[in-house]
Protein backbone atom coordinates (compact mmCIF):
# COMPACT_ATOMS: atom_id res chain seq x y z
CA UNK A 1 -5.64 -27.62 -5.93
CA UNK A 2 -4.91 -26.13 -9.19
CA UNK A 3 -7.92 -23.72 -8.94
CA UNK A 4 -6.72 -22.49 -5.59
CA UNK A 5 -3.27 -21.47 -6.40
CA UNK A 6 -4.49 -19.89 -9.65
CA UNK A 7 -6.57 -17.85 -7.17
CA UNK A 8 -3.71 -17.20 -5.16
CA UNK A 9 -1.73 -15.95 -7.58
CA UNK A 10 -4.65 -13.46 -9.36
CA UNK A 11 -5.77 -11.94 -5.95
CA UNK A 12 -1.76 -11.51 -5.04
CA UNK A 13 -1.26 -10.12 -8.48
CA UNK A 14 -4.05 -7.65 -7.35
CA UNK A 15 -3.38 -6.72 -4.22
CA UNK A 16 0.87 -6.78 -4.01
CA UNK A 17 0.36 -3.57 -5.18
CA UNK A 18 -1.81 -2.54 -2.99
CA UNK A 19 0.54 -4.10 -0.12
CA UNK A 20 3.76 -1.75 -1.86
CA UNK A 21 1.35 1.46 -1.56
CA UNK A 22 0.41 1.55 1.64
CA UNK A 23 4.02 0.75 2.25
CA UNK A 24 5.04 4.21 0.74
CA UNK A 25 2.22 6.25 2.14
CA UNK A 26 2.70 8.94 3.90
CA UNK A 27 6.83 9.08 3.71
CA UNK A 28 6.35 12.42 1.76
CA UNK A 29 4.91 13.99 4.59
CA UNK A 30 6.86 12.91 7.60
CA UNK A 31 10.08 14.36 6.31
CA UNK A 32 11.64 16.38 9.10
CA UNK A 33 15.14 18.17 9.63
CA UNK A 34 17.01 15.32 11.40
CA UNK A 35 19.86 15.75 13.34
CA UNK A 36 23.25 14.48 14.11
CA UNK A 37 24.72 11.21 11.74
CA UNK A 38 21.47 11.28 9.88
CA UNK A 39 20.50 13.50 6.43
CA UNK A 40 17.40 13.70 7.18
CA UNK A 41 14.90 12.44 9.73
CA UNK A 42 10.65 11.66 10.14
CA UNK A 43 8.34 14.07 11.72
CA UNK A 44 9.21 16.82 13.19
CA UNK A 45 12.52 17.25 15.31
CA UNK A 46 13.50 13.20 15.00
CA UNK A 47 16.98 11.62 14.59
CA UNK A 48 17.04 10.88 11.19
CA UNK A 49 18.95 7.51 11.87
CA UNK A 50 22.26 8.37 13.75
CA UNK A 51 25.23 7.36 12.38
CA UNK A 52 26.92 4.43 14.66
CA UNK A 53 30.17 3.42 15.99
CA UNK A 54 30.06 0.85 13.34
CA UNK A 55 30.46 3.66 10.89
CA UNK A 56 26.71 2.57 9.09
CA UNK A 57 25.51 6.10 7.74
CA UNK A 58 22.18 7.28 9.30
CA UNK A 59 19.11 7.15 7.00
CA UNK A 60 16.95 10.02 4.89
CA UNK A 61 14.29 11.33 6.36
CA UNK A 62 11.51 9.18 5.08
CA UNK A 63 13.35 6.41 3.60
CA UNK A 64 11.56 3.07 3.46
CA UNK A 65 12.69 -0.34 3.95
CA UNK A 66 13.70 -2.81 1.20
CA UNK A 67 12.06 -5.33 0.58
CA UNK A 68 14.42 -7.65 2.52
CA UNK A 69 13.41 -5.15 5.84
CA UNK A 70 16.47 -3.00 5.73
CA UNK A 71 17.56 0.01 5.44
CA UNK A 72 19.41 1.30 2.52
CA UNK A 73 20.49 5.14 1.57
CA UNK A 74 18.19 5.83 -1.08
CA UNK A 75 19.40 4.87 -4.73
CA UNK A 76 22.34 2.62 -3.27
CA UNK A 77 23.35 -0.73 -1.99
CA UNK A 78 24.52 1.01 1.27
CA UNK A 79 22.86 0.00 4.60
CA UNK A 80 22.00 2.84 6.83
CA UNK A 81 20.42 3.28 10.11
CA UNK A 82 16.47 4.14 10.34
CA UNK A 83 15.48 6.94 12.33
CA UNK A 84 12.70 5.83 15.31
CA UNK A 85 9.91 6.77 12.95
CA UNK A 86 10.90 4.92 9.86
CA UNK A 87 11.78 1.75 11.86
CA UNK A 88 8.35 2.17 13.22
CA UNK A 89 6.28 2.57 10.19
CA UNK A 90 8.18 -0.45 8.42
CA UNK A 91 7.21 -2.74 11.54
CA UNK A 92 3.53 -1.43 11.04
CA UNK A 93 4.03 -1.77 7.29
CA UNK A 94 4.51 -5.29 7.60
CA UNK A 95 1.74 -5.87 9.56
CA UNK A 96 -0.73 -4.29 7.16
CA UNK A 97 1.61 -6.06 4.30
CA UNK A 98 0.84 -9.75 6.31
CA UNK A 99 -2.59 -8.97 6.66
CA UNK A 100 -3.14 -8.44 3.15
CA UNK A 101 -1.78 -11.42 2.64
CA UNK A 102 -4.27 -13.09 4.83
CA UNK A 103 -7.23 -10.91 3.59
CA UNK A 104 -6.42 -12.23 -0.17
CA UNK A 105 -6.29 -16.30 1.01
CA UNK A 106 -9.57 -15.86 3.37
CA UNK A 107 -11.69 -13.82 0.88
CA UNK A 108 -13.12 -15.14 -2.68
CA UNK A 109 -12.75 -12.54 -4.94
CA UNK A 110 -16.75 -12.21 -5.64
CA UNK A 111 -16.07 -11.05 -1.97
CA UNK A 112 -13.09 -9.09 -2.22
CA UNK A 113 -15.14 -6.53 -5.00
CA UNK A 114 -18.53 -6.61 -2.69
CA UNK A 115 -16.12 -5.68 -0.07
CA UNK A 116 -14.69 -2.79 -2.96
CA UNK A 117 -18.26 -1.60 -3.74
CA UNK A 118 -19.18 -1.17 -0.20
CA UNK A 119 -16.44 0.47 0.43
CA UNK A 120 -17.26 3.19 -2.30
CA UNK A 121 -20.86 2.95 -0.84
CA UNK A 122 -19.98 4.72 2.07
CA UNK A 123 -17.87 7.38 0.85
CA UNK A 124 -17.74 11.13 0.80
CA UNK A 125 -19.54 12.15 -2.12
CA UNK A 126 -17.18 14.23 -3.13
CA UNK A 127 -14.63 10.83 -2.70
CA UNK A 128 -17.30 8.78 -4.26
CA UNK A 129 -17.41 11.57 -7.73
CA UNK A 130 -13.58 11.14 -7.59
CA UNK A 131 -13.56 7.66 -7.63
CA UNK A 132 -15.99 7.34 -10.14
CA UNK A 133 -14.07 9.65 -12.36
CA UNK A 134 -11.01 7.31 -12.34
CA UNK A 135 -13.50 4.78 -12.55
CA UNK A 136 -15.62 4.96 -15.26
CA UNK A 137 -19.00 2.83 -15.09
CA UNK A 138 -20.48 0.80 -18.20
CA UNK A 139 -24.57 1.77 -18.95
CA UNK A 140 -25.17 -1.71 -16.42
CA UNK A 141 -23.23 -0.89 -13.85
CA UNK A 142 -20.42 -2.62 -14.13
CA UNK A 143 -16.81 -1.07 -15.02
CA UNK A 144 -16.35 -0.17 -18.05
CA UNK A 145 -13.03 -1.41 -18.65
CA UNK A 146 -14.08 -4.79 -17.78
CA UNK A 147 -17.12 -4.57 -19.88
CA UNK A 148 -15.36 -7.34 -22.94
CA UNK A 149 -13.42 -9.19 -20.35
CA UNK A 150 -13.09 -12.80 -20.93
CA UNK A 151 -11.81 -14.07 -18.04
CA UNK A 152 -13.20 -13.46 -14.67
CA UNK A 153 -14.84 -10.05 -14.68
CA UNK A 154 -14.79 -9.95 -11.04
CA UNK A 155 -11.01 -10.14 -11.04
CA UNK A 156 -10.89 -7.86 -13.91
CA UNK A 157 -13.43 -5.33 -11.44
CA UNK A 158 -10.54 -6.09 -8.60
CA UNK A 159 -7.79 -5.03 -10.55
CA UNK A 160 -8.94 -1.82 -11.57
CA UNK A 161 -10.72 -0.87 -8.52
CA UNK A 162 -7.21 -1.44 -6.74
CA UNK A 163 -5.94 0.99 -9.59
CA UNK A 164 -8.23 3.55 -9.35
CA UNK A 165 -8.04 3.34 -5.40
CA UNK A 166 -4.31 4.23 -5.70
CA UNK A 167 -4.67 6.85 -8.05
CA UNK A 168 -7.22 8.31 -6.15
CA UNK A 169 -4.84 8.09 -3.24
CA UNK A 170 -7.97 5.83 -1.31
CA UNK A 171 -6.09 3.05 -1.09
CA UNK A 172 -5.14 3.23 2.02
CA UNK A 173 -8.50 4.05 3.82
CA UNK A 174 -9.63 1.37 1.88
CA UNK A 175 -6.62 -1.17 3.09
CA UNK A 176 -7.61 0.45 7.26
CA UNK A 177 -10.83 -0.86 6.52
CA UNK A 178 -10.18 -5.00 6.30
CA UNK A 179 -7.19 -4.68 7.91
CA UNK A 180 -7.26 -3.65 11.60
CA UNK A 181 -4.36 -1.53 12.79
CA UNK A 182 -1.94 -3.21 14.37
């Protein structure tokens, strides 16, 4: 029992971040103009989160949900209202979120890295290069930061392929790759 929370808790420690990433990607690049009750909206020639009868502001264009799946104006405690877009990437945000969730209960985490290396197997090798750069190997192979672990070095390999991933700005075709689109 003991073993299989401690798992728990090191693959979640690994991969929340992962989960919070693909949460914000792409919100930089769907900013749009917006349009009436809204500062903002996503994509091009959206709402931007009308404001309603209620008097709830609309949203920024781009602005995520909380982590309690609502809406807030950026930097505040004040609820707003989503434009179509950001309502709909939250709801597919939380089903990438759930099945990381799943992904890091089902999968050892000898599996989790094979799944990691194949991953960088297959890419670009101009991805692969970059990777690698953020990356760095040891002379057997193995990461190089990992190289006087301890503990689990596969967990260790995890952690900072997950890191490298998101600097890279990988993560998420690595995430579309064990997690189906919803």
């Amino acid at each position: 029992m003991l073993r299989n929370i401690g798992k728990l808790v090191a693959v979640t420690a690994i991969l929340l971040p992962v989960a919070l990433h693909v949460a914000d990607a792409g919100s930089e690049a769907l900013t749009g103009a917006g349009g009436v009750g809204g500062n903002g909206g996503s994509g091009a020639n959206a709402n931007g989160g009308k404001g309603t009868s209620n008097g709830t502001p609309g949203c920024g264009g781009g602005t995520n949900s909380a982590p309690d799946g609502r809406f807030y104006i950026p930097g505040t405690s004040q609820e707003c209202n989503p434009g179509d877009a950001d309502r709909e990437k939250a709801e597919v945000n939380a089903n990438w979120e759930n099945c990381l969730k799943a992904i890091t209960v089902q999968l050892s985490t000898a599996d989790l890295l094979d799944r990691l290396d194949t991953f960088r197997e297959h890419l670009s090798t101009q991805d692969q290069q970059q990777l690698d750069q953020a990356l760095p190997r040891s002379s057997n192979g193995g990461i190089a930061q990992c190289a006087d672990v301890d503990t689990s070095r596969a967990s260790c390999e995890n952690g900072a392929y997950m890191r490298a991933l998101r600097s890279t700005g990988l993560l998420p075709v690595f995430v579309s790759t064990i997690c189906p689109r919803p």
